[in-house]
Protein backbone atom coordinates (compact mmCIF):
# COMPACT_ATOMS: atom_id res chain seq x y z
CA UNK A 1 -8.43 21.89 -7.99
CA UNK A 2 -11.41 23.99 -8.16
CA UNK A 3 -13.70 21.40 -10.33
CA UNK A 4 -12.33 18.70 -7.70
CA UNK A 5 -13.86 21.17 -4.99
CA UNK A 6 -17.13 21.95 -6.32
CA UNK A 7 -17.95 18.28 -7.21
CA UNK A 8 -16.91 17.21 -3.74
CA UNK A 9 -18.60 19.97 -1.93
CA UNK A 10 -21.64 19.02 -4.05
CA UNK A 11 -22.04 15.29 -2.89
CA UNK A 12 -21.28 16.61 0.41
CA UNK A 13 -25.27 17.20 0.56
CA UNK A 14 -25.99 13.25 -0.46
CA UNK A 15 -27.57 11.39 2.31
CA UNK A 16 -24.52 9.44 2.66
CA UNK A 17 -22.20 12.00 3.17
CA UNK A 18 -24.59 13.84 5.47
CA UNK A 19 -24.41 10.77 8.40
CA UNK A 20 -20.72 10.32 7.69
CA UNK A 21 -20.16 13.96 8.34
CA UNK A 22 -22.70 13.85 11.29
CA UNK A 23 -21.15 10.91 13.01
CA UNK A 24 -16.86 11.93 12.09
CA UNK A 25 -17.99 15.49 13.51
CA UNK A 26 -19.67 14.15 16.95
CA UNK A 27 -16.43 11.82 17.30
CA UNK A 28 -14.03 14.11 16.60
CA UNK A 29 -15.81 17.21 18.69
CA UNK A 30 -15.92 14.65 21.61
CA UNK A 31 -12.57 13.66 21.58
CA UNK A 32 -11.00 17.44 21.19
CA UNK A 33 -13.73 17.86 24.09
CA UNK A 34 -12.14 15.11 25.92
CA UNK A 35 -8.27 16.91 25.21
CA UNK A 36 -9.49 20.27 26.34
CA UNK A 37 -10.50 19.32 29.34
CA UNK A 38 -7.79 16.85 30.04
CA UNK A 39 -5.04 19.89 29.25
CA UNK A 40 -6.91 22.38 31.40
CA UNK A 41 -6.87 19.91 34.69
CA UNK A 42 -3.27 19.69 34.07
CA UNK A 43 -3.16 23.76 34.05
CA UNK A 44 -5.54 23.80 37.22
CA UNK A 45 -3.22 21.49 38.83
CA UNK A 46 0.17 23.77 38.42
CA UNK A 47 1.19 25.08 41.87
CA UNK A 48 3.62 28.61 41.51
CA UNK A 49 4.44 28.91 44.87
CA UNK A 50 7.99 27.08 44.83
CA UNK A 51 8.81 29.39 41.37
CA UNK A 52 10.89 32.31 41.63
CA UNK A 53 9.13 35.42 42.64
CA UNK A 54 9.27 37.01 38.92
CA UNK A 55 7.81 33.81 36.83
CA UNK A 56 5.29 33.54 39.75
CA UNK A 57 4.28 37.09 39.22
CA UNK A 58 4.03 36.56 35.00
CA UNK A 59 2.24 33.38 35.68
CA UNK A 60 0.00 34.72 38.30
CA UNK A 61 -0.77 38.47 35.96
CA UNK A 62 -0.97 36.20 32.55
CA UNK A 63 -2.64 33.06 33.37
CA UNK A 64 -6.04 35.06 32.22
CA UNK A 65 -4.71 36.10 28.98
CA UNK A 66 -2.73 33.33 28.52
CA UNK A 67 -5.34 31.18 29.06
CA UNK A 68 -7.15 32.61 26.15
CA UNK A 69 -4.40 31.97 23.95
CA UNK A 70 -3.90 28.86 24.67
CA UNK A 71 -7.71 28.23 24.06
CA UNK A 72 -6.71 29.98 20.30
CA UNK A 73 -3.67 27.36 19.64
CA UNK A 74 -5.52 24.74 21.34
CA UNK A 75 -8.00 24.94 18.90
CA UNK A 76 -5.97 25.48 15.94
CA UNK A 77 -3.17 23.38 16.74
CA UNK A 78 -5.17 20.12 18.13
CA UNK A 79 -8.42 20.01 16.17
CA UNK A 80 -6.90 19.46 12.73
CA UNK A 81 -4.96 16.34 14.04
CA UNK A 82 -8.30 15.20 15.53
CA UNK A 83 -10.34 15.48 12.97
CA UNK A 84 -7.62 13.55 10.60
CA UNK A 85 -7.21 10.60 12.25
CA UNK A 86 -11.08 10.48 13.32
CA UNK A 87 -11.38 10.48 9.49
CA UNK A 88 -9.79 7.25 8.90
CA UNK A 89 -12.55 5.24 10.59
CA UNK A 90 -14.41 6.71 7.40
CA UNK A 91 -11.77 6.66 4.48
CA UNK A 92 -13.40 4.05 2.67
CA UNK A 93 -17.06 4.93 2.86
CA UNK A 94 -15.67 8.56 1.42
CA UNK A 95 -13.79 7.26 -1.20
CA UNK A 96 -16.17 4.57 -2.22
CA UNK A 97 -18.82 7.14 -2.47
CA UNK A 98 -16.96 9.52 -4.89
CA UNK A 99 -15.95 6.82 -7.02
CA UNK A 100 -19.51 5.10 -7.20
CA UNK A 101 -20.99 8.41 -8.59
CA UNK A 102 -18.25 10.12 -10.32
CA UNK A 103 -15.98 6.78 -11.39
CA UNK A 104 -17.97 3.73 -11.49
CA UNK A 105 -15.93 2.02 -14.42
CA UNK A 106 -12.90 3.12 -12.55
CA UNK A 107 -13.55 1.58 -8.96
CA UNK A 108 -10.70 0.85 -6.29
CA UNK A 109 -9.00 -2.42 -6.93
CA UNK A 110 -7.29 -2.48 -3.16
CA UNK A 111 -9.35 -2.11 0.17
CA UNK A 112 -6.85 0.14 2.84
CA UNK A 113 -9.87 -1.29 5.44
CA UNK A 114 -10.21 0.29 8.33
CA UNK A 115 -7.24 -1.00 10.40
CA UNK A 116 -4.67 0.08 7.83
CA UNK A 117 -6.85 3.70 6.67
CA UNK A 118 -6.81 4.17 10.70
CA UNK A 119 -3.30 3.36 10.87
CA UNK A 120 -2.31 5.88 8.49
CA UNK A 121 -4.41 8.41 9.45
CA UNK A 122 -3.24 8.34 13.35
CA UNK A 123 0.11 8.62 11.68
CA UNK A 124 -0.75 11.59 9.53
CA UNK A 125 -2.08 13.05 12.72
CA UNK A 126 0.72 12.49 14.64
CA UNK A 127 3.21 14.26 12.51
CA UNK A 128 0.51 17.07 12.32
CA UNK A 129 0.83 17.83 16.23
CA UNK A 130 4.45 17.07 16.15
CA UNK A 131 5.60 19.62 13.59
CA UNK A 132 2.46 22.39 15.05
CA UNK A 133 4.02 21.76 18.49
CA UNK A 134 7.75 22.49 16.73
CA UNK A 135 6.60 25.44 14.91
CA UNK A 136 5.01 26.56 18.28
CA UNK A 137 7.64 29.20 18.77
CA UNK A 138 7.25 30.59 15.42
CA UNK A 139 3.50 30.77 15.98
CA UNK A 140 3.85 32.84 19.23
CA UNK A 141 6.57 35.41 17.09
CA UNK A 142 4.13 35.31 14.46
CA UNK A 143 0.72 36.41 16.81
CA UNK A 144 1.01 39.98 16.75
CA UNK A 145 1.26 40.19 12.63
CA UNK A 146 -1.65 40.66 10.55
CA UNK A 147 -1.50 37.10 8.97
CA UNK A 148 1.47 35.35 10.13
CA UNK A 149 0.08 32.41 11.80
CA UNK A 150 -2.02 31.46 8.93
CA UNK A 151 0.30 31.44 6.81
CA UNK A 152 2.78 29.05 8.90
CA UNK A 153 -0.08 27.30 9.55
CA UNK A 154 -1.40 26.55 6.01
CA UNK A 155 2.82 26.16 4.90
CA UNK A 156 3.25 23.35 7.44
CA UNK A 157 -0.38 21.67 6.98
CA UNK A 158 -0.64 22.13 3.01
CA UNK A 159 2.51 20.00 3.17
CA UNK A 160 1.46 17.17 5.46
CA UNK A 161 -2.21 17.38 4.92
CA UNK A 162 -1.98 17.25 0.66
CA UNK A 163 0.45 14.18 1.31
CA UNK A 164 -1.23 12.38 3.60
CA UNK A 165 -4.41 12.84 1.34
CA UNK A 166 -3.33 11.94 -1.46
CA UNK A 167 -1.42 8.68 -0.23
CA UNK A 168 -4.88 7.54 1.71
CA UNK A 169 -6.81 7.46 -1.69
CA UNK A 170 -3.75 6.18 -4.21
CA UNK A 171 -2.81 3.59 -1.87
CA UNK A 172 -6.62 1.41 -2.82
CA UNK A 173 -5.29 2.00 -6.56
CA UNK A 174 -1.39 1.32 -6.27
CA UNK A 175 1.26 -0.43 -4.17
CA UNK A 176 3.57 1.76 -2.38
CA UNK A 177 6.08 2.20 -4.43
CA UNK A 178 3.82 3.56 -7.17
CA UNK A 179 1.73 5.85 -5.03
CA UNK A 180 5.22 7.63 -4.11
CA UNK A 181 6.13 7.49 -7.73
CA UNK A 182 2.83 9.27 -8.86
CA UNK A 183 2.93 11.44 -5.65
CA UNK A 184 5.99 12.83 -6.60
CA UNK A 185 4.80 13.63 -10.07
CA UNK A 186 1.96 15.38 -9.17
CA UNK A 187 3.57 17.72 -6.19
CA UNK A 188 1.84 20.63 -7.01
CA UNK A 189 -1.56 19.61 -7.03
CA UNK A 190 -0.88 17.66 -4.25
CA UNK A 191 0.44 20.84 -2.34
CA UNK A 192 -2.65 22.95 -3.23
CA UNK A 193 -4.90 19.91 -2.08
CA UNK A 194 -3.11 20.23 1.59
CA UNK A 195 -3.66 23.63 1.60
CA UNK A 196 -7.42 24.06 0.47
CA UNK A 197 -8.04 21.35 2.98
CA UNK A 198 -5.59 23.85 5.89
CA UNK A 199 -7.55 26.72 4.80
CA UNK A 200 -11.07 25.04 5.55
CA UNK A 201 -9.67 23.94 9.12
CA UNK A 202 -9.34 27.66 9.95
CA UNK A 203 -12.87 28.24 9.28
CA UNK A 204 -15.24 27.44 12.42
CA UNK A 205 -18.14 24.61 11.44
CA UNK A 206 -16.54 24.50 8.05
CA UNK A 207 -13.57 22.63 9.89
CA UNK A 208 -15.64 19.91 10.92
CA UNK A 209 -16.26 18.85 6.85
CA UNK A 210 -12.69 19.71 6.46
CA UNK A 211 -11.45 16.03 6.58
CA UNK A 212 -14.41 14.46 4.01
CA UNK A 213 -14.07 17.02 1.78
CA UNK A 214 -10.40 16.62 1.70
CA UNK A 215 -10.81 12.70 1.24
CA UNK A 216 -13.40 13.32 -1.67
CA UNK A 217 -11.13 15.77 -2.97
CA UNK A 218 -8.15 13.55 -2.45
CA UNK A 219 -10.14 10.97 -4.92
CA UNK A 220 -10.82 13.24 -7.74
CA UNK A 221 -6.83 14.26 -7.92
CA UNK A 222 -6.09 10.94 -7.45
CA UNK A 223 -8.31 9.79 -10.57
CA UNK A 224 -7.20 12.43 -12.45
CA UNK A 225 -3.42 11.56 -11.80
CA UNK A 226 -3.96 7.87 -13.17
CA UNK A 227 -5.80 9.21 -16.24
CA UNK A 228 -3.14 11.42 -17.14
CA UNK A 229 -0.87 8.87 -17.49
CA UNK A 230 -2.52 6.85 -19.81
């Protein structure tokens, strides 16, 4: 995990990498940009006065405070789904990069293209925000510990994120059935993929590479995988 790390944060600096990050970062910042202000017009827009005197009262004392809260979630919650399925518009350039410098002899038989790499990134995205927004609950127990919402946060993402990963970058080398076969017998690494890549969404401008690194990442495992069973 750590060699797969280092090599991928090194290309990072290539020229390539540099305008894919540039251009994934501006779409994805513009689009959370977009969410934000969408969800605080709906906020603006909530009228108390037909609530019951006490929930008018919490509303009315916490909407400050809460409102900075909700900025903390927001962020935390949304941006990682964001940035994943802005990433897909850019899964093969990532991948085709990493394996033209590191694996040339090795290259991706299979093309996701960018209809099928979006598709499965939206997807990944999806179930991202759906299991945050479950976990919400938990989150909100969890504020007042030391650590406790990073460490939900990186349980629930390393999970999703190292899958979802991994099956973007398999799935140009093997047909379903085999990436789910080789998935399953790499878990662990595929695990501590998902959560490097969680851990580098909770960093602020490190976030924004989160999703490339992951991919390049994602290609070195998945190399790796298919050598080791040879």
């Amino acid at each position: 995990m750590l060699r797969a790390f280092s090599l991928s944060l090194e290309q990072m600096a290539s020229g390539r990498m540099l305008l894919i990050l540039l251009v994934s970062s501006l779409i994805s910042v513009a689009l959370f940009a977009g969410l934000w202000f969408g969800l605080d017009r709906v906020l603006d827009g909530i009228d108390p006065a037909g609530w019951p005197g006490w929930l008018r009262w919490v509303w009315t004392r916490g909407q400050d405070a809460g409102g900075i809260v909700l900025a903390i979630l927001a962020a935390v919650l949304l941006f990682p789904a964001v940035a994943t399925a802005v990433m897909g518009l850019f899964l093969d350039f990532v991948v085709d990069a990493v394996e033209a410098r590191h694996y040339p002899q090795a290259r991706a038989v299979r093309s996701v293209g960018l209809v099928q790499g979006l598709g499965l990134a939206l997807g990944s995205a999806l179930r991202m925000l759906l299991w945050n927004l479950a976990a919400l609950p938990a989150y909100l127990a969890l504020l007042f510990t030391a650590v406790g919402p990073i460490v939900l946060f990186m349980a629930i993402n390393g999970v999703l994120l190292g899958r979802d990963l991994f099956q973007l970058v398999a799935l140009r080398h093997l047909p379903p059935d085999a990436e789910r076969t080789l998935r399953r017998e790499n878990r662990g690494g595929v695990t501590g993929l998902g959560v490097a890549a969680s851990l580098l969404y909770l960093v602020p401008v490190l976030n924004l590479l989160a999703p490339l690194l992951g991919a390049a990442m994602a290609t070195h495992m998945v190399h790796r995988a298919l050598v080791s069973r040879i």
